[in-house]
PDB file of N, CA and C in Angstrom:
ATOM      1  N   UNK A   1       0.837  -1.181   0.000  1.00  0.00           N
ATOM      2  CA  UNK A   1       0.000   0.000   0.000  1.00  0.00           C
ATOM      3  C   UNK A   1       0.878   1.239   0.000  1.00  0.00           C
ATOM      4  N   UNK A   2       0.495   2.394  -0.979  1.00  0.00           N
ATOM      5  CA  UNK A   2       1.328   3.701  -0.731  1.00  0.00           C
ATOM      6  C   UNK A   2       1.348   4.704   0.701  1.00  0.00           C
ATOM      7  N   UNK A   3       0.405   4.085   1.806  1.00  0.00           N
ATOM      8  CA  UNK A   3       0.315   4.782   2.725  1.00  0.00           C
ATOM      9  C   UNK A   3       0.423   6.319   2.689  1.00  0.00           C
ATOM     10  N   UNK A   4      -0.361   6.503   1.584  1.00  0.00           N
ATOM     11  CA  UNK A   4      -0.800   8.287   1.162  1.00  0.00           C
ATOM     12  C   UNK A   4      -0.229   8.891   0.379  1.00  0.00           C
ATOM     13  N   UNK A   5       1.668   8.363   0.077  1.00  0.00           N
ATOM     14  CA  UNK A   5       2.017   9.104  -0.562  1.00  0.00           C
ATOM     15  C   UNK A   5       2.221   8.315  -2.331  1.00  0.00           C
ATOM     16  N   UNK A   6       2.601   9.206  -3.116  1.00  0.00           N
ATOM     17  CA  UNK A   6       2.581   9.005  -4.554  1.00  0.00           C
ATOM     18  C   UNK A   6       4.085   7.695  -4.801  1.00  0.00           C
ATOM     19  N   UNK A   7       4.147   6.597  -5.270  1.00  0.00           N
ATOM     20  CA  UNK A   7       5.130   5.538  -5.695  1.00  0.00           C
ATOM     21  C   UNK A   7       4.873   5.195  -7.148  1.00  0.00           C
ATOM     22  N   UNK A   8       6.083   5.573  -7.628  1.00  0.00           N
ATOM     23  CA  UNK A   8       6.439   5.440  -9.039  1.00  0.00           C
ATOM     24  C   UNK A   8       5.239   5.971 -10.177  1.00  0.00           C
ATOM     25  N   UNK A   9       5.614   5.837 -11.557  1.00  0.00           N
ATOM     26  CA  UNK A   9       4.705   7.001 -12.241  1.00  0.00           C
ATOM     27  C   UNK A   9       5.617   8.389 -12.782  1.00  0.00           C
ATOM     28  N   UNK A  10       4.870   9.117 -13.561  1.00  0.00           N
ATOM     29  CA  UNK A  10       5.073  10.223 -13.816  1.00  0.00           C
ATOM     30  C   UNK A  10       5.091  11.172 -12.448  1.00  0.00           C
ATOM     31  N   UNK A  11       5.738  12.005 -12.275  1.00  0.00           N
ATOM     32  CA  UNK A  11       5.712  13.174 -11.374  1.00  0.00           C
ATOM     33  C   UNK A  11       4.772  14.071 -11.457  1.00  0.00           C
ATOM     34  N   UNK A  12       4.294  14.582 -10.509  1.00  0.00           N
ATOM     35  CA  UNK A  12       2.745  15.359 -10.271  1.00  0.00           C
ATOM     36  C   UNK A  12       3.397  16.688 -11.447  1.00  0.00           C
ATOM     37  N   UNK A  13       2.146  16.739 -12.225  1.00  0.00           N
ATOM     38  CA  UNK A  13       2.768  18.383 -13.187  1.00  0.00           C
ATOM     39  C   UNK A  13       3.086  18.032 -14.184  1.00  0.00           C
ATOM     40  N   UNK A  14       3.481  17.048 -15.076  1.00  0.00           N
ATOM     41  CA  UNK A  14       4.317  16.276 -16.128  1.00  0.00           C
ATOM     42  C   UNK A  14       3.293  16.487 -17.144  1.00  0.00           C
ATOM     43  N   UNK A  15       3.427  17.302 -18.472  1.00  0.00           N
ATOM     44  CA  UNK A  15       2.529  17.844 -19.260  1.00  0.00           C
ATOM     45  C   UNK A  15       2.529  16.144 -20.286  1.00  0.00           C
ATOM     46  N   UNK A  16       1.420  16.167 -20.563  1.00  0.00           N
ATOM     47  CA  UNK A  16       1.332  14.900 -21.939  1.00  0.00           C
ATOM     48  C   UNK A  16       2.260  15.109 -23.056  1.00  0.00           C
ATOM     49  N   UNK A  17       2.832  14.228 -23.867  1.00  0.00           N
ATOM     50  CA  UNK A  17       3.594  14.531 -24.880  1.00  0.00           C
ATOM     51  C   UNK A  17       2.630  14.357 -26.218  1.00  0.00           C
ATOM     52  N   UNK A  18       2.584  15.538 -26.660  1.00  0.00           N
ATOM     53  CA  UNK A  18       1.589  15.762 -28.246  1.00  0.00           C
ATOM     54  C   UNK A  18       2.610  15.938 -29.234  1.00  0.00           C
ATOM     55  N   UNK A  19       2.328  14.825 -30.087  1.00  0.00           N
ATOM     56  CA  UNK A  19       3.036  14.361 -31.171  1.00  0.00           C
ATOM     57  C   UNK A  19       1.559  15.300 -32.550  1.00  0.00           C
ATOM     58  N   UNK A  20       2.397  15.789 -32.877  1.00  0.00           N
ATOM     59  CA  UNK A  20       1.846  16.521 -34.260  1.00  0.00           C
ATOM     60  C   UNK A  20       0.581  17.684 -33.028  1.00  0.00           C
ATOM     61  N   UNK A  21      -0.620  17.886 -34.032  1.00  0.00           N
ATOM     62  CA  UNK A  21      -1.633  18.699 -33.684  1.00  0.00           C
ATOM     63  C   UNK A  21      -2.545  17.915 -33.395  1.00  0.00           C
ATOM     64  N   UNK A  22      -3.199  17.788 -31.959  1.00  0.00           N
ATOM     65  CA  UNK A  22      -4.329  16.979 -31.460  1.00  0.00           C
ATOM     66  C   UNK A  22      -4.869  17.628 -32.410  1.00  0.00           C
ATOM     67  N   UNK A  23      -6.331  15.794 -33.189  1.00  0.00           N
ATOM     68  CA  UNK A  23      -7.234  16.433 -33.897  1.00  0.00           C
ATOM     69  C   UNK A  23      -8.295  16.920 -33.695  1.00  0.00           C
ATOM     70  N   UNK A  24      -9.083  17.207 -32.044  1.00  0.00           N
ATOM     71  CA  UNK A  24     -10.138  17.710 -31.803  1.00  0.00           C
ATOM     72  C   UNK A  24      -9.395  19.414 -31.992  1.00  0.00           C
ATOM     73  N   UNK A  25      -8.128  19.695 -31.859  1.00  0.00           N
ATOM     74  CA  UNK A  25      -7.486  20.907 -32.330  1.00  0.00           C
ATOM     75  C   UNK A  25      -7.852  21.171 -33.633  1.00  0.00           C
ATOM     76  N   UNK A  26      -7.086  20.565 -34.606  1.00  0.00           N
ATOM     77  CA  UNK A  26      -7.585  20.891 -35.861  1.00  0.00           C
ATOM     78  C   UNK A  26      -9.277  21.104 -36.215  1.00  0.00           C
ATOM     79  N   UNK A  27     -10.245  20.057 -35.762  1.00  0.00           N
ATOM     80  CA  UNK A  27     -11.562  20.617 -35.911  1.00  0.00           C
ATOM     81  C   UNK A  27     -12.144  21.762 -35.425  1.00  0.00           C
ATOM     82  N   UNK A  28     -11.624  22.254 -34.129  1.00  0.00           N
ATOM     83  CA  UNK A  28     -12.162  23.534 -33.685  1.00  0.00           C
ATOM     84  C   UNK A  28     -11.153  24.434 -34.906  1.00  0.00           C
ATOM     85  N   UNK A  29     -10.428  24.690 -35.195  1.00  0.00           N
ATOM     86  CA  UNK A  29      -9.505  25.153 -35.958  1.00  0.00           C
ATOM     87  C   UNK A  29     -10.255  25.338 -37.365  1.00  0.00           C
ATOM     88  N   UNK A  30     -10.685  24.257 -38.249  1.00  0.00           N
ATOM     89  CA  UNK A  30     -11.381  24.181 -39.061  1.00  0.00           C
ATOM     90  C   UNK A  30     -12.909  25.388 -38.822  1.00  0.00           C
ATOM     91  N   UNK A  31     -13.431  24.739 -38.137  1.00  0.00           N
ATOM     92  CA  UNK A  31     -14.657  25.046 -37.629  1.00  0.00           C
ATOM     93  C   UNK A  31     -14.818  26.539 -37.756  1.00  0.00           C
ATOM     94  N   UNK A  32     -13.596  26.784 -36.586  1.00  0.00           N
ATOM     95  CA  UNK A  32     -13.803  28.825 -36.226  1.00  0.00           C
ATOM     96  C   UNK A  32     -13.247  29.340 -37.755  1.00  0.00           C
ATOM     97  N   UNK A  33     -13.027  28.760 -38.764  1.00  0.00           N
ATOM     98  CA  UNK A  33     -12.182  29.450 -40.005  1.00  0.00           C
ATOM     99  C   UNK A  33     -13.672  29.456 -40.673  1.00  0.00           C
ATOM    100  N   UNK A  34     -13.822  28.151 -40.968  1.00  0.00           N
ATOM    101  CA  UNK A  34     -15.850  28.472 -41.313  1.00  0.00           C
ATOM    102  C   UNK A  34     -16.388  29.131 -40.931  1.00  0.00           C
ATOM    103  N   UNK A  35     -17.007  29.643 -40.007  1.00  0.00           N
ATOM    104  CA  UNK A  35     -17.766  30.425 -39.585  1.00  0.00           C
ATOM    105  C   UNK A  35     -17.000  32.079 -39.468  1.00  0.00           C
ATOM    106  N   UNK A  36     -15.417  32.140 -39.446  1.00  0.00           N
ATOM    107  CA  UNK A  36     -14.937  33.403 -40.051  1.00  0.00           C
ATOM    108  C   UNK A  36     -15.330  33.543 -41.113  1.00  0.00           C
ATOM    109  N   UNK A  37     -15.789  33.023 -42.251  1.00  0.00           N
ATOM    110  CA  UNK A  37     -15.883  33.484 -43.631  1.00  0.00           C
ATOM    111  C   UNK A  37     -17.295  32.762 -43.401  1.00  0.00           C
ATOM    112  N   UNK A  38     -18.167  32.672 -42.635  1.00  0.00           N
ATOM    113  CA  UNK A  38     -19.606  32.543 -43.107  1.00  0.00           C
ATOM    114  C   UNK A  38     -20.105  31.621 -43.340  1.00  0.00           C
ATOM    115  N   UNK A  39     -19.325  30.637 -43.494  1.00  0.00           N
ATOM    116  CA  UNK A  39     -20.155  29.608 -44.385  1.00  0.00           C
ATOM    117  C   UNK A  39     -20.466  28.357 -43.314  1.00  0.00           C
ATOM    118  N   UNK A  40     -21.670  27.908 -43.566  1.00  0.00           N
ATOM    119  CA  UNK A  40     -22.442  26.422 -42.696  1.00  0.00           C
ATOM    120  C   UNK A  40     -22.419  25.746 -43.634  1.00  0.00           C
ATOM    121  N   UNK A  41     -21.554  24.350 -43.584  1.00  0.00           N
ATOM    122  CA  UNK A  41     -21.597  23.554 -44.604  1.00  0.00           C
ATOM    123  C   UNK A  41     -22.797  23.063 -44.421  1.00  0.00           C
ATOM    124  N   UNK A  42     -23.586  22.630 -43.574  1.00  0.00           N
ATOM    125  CA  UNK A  42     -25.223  21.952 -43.598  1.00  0.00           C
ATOM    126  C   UNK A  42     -25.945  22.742 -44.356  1.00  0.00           C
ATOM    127  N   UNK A  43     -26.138  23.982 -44.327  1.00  0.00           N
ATOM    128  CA  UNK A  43     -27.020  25.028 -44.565  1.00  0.00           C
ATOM    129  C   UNK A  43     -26.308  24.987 -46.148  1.00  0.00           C
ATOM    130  N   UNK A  44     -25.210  24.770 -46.640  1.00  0.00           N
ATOM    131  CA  UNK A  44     -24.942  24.666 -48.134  1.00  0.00           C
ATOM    132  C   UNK A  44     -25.261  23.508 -48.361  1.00  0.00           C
ATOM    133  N   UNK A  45     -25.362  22.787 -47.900  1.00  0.00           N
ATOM    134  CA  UNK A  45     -25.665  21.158 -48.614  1.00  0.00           C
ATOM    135  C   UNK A  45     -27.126  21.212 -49.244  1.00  0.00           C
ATOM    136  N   UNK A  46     -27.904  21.771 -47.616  1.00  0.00           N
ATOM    137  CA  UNK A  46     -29.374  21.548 -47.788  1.00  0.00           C
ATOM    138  C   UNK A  46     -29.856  22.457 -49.190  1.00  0.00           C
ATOM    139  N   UNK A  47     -29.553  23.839 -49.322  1.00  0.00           N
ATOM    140  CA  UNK A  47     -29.114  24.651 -50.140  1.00  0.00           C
ATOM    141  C   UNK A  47     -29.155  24.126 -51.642  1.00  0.00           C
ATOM    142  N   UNK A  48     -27.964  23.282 -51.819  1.00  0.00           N
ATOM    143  CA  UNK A  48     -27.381  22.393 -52.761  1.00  0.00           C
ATOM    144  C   UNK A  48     -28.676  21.556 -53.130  1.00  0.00           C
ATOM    145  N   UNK A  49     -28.958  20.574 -52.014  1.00  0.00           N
ATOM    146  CA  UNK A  49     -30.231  19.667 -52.696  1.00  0.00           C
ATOM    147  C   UNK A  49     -31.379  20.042 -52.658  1.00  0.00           C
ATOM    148  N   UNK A  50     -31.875  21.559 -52.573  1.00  0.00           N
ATOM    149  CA  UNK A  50     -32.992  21.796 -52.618  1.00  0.00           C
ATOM    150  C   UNK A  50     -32.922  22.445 -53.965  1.00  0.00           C
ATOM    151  N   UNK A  51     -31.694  23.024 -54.828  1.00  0.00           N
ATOM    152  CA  UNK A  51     -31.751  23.583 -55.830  1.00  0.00           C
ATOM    153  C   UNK A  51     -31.871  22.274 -56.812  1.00  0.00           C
ATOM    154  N   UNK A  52     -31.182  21.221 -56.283  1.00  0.00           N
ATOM    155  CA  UNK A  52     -30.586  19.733 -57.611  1.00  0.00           C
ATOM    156  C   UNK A  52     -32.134  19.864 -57.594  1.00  0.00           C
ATOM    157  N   UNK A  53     -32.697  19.237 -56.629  1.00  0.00           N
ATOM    158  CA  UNK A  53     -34.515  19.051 -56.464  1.00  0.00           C
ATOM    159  C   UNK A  53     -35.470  19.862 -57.393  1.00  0.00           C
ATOM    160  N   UNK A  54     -35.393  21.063 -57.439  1.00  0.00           N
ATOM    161  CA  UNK A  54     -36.117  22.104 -58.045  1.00  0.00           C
ATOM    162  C   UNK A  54     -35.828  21.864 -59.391  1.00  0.00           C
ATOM    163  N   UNK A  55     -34.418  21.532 -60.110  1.00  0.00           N
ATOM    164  CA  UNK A  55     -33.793  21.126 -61.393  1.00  0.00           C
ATOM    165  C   UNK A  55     -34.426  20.020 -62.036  1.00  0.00           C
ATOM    166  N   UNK A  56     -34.550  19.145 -61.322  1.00  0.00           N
ATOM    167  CA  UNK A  56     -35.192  17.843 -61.308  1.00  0.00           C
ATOM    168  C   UNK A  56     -34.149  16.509 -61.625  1.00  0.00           C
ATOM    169  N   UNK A  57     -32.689  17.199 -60.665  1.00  0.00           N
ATOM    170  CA  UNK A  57     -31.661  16.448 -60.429  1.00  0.00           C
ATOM    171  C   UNK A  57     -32.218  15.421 -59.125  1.00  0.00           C
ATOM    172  N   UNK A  58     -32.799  14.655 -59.286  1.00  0.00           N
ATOM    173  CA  UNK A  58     -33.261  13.206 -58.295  1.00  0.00           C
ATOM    174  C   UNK A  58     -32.490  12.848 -57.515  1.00  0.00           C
ATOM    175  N   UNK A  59     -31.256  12.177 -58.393  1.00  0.00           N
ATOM    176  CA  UNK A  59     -29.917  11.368 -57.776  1.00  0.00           C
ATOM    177  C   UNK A  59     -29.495  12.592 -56.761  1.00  0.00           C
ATOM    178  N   UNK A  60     -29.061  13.679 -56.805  1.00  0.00           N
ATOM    179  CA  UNK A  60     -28.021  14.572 -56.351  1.00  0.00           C
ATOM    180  C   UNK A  60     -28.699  15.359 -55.433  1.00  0.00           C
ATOM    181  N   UNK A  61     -30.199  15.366 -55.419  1.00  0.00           N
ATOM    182  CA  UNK A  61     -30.461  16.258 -54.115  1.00  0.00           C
ATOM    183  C   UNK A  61     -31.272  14.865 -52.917  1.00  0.00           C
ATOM    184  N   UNK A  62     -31.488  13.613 -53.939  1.00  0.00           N
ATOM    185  CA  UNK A  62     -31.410  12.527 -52.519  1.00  0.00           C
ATOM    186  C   UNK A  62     -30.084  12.449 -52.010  1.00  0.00           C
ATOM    187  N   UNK A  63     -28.995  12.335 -52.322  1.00  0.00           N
ATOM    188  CA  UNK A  63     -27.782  12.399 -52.095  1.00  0.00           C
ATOM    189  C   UNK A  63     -27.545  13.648 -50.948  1.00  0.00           C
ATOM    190  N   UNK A  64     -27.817  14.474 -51.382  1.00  0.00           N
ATOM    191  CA  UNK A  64     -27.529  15.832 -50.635  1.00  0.00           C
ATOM    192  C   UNK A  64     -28.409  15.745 -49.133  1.00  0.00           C
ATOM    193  N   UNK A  65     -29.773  15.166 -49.416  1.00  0.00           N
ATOM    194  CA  UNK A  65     -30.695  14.681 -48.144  1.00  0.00           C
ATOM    195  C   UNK A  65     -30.131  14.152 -46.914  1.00  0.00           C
ATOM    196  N   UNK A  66     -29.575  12.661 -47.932  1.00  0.00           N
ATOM    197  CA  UNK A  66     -29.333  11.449 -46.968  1.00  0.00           C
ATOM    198  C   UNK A  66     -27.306  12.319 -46.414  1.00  0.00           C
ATOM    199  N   UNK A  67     -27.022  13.270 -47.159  1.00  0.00           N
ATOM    200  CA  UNK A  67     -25.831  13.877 -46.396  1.00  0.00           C
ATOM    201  C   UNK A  67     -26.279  14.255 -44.994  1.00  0.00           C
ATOM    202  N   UNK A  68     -27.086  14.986 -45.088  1.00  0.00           N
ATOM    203  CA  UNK A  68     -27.990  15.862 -44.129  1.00  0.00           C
ATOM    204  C   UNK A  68     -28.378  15.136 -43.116  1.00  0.00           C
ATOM    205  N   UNK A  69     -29.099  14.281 -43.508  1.00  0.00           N
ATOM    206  CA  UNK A  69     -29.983  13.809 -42.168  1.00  0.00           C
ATOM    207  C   UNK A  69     -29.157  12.706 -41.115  1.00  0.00           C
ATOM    208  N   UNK A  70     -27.746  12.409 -41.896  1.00  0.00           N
ATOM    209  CA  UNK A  70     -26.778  12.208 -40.287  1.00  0.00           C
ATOM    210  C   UNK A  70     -26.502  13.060 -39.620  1.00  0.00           C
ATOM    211  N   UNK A  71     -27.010  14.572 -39.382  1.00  0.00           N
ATOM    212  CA  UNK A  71     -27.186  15.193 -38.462  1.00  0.00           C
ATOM    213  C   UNK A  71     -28.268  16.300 -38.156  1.00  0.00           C
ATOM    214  N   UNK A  72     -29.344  15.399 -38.757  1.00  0.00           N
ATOM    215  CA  UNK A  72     -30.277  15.153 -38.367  1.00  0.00           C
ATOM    216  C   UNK A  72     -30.834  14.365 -37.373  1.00  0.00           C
ATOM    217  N   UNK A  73     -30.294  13.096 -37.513  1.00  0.00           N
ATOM    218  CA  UNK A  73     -30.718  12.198 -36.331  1.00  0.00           C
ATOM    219  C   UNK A  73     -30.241  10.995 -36.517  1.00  0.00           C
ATOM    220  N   UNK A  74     -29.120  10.697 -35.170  1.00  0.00           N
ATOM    221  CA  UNK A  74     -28.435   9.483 -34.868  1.00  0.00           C
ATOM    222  C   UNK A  74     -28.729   8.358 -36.123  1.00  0.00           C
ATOM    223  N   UNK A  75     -27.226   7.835 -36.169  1.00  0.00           N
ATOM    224  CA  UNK A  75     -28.040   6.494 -37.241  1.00  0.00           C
ATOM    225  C   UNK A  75     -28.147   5.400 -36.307  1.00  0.00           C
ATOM    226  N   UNK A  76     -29.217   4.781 -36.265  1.00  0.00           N
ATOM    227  CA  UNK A  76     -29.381   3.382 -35.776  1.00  0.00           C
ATOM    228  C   UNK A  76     -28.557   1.976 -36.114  1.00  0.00           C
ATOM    229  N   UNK A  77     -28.274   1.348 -34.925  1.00  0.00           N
ATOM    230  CA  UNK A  77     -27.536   0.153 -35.651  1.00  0.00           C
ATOM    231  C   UNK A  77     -27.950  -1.098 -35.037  1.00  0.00           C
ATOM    232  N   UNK A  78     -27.477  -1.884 -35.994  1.00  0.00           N
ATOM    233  CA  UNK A  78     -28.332  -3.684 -35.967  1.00  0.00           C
ATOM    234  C   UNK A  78     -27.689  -3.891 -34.311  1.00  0.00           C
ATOM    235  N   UNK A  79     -29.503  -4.946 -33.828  1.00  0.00           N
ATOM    236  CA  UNK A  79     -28.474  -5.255 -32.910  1.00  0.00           C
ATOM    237  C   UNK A  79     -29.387  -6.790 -33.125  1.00  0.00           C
ATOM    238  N   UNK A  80     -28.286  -7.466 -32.574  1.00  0.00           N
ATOM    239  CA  UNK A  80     -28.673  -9.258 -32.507  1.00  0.00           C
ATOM    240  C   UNK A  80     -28.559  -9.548 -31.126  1.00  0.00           C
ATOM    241  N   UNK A  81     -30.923  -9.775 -31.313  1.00  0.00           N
ATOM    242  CA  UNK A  81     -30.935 -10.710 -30.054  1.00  0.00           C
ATOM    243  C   UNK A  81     -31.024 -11.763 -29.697  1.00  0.00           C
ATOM    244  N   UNK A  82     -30.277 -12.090 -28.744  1.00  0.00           N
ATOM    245  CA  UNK A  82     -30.591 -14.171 -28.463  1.00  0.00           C
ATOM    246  C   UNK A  82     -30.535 -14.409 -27.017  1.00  0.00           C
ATOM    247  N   UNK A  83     -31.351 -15.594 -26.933  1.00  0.00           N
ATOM    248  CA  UNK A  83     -31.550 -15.812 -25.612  1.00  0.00           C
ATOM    249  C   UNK A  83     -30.620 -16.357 -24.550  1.00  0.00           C
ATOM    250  N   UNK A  84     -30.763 -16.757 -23.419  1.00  0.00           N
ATOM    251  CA  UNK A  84     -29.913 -17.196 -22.236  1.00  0.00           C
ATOM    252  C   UNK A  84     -28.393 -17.789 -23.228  1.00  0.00           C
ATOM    253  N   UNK A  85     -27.116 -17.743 -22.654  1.00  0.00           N
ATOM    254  CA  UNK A  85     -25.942 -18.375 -23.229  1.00  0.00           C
ATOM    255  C   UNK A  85     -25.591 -18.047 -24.982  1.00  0.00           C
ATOM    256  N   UNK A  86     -26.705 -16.866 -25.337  1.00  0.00           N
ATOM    257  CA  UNK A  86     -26.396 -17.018 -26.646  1.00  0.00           C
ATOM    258  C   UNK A  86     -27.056 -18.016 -27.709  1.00  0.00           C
ATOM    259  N   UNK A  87     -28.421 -18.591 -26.741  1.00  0.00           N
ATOM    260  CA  UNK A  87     -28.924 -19.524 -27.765  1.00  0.00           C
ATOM    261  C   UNK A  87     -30.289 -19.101 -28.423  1.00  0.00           C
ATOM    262  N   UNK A  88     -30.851 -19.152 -29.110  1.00  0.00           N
ATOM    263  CA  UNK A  88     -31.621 -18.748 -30.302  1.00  0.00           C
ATOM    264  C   UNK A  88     -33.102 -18.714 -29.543  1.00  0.00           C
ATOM    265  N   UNK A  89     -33.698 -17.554 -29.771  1.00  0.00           N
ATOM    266  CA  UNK A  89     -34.659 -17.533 -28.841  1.00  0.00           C
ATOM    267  C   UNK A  89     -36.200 -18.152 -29.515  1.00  0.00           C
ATOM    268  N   UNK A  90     -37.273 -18.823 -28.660  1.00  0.00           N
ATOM    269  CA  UNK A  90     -38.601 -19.250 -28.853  1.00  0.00           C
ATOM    270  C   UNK A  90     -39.397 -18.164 -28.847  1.00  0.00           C
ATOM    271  N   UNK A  91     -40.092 -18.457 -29.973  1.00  0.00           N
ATOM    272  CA  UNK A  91     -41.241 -16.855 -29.955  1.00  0.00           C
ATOM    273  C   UNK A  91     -42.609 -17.942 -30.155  1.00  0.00           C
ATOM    274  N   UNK A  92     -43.335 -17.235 -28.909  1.00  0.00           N
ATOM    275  CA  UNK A  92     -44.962 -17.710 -28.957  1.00  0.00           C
ATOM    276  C   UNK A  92     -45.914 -17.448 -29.279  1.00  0.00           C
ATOM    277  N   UNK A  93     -46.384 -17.084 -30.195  1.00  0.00           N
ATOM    278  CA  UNK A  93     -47.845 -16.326 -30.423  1.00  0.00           C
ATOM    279  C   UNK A  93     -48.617 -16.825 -30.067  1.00  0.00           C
ATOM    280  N   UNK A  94     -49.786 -15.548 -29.078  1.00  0.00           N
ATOM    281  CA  UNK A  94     -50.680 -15.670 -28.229  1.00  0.00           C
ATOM    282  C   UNK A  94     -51.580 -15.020 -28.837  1.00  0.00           C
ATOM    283  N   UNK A  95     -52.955 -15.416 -29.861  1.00  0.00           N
ATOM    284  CA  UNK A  95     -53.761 -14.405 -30.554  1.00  0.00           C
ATOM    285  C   UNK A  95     -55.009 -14.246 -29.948  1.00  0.00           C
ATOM    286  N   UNK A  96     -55.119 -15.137 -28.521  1.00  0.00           N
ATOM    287  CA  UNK A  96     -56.502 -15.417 -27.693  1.00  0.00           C
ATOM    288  C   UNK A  96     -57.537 -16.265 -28.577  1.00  0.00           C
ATOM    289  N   UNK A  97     -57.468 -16.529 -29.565  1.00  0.00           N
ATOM    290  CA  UNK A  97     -58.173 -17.490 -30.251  1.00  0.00           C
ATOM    291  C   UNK A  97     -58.175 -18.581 -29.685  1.00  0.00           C
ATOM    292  N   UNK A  98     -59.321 -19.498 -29.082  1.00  0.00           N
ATOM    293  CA  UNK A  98     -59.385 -21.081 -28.691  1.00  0.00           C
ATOM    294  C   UNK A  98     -58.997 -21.617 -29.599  1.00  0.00           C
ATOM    295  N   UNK A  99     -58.225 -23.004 -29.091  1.00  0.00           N
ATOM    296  CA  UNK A  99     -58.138 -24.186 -30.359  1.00  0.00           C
ATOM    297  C   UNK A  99     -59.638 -24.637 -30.694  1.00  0.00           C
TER     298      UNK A  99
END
């Protein structure tokens, strides 16, 4: 047991070593340069496929949609269910009908 005090390890204060530019750096970086010059890439996309749309470009403003609506709203993902140990589950239908 350390009996309170600090044993072996880095020394209290010891800054992390950053190799190149953390990339949540570069995205805020990105980000504040966008919005210096104005521009919302969502708000151009939507923009984008509402004009393909009006054209009667189909392919390119569903395209421009399905860009969009991943942030729009979470994508869902498969999930596989099975019963006790992983074994394949019994399904009963109950329709209240007598035999």
């Amino acid at each position: 047991m350390a009996l309170g005090r600090k044993t072996g390890g880095r020394k209290k204060g010891t800054p992390n070593k950053m190799k190149g530019a953390a990339p949540e750096n570069l995205t805020f970086a990105a980000r504040d340069t966008l919005v210096k010059m104005g521009i919302d890439p969502i708000e151009s996309m939507a923009r984008i496929a509402k004009q393909a749309e009006a054209d009667g470009d189909r392919p390119l403003a569903m395209s421009g949609y399905k860009e969009i609506a991943k942030y729009w709203a979470p994508q869902l993902k498969a999930v596989e269910v099975t019963g006790a140990g992983g074994q394949a589950l019994t399904l009963q239908v109950v329709t209240g009908v007598p035999k």
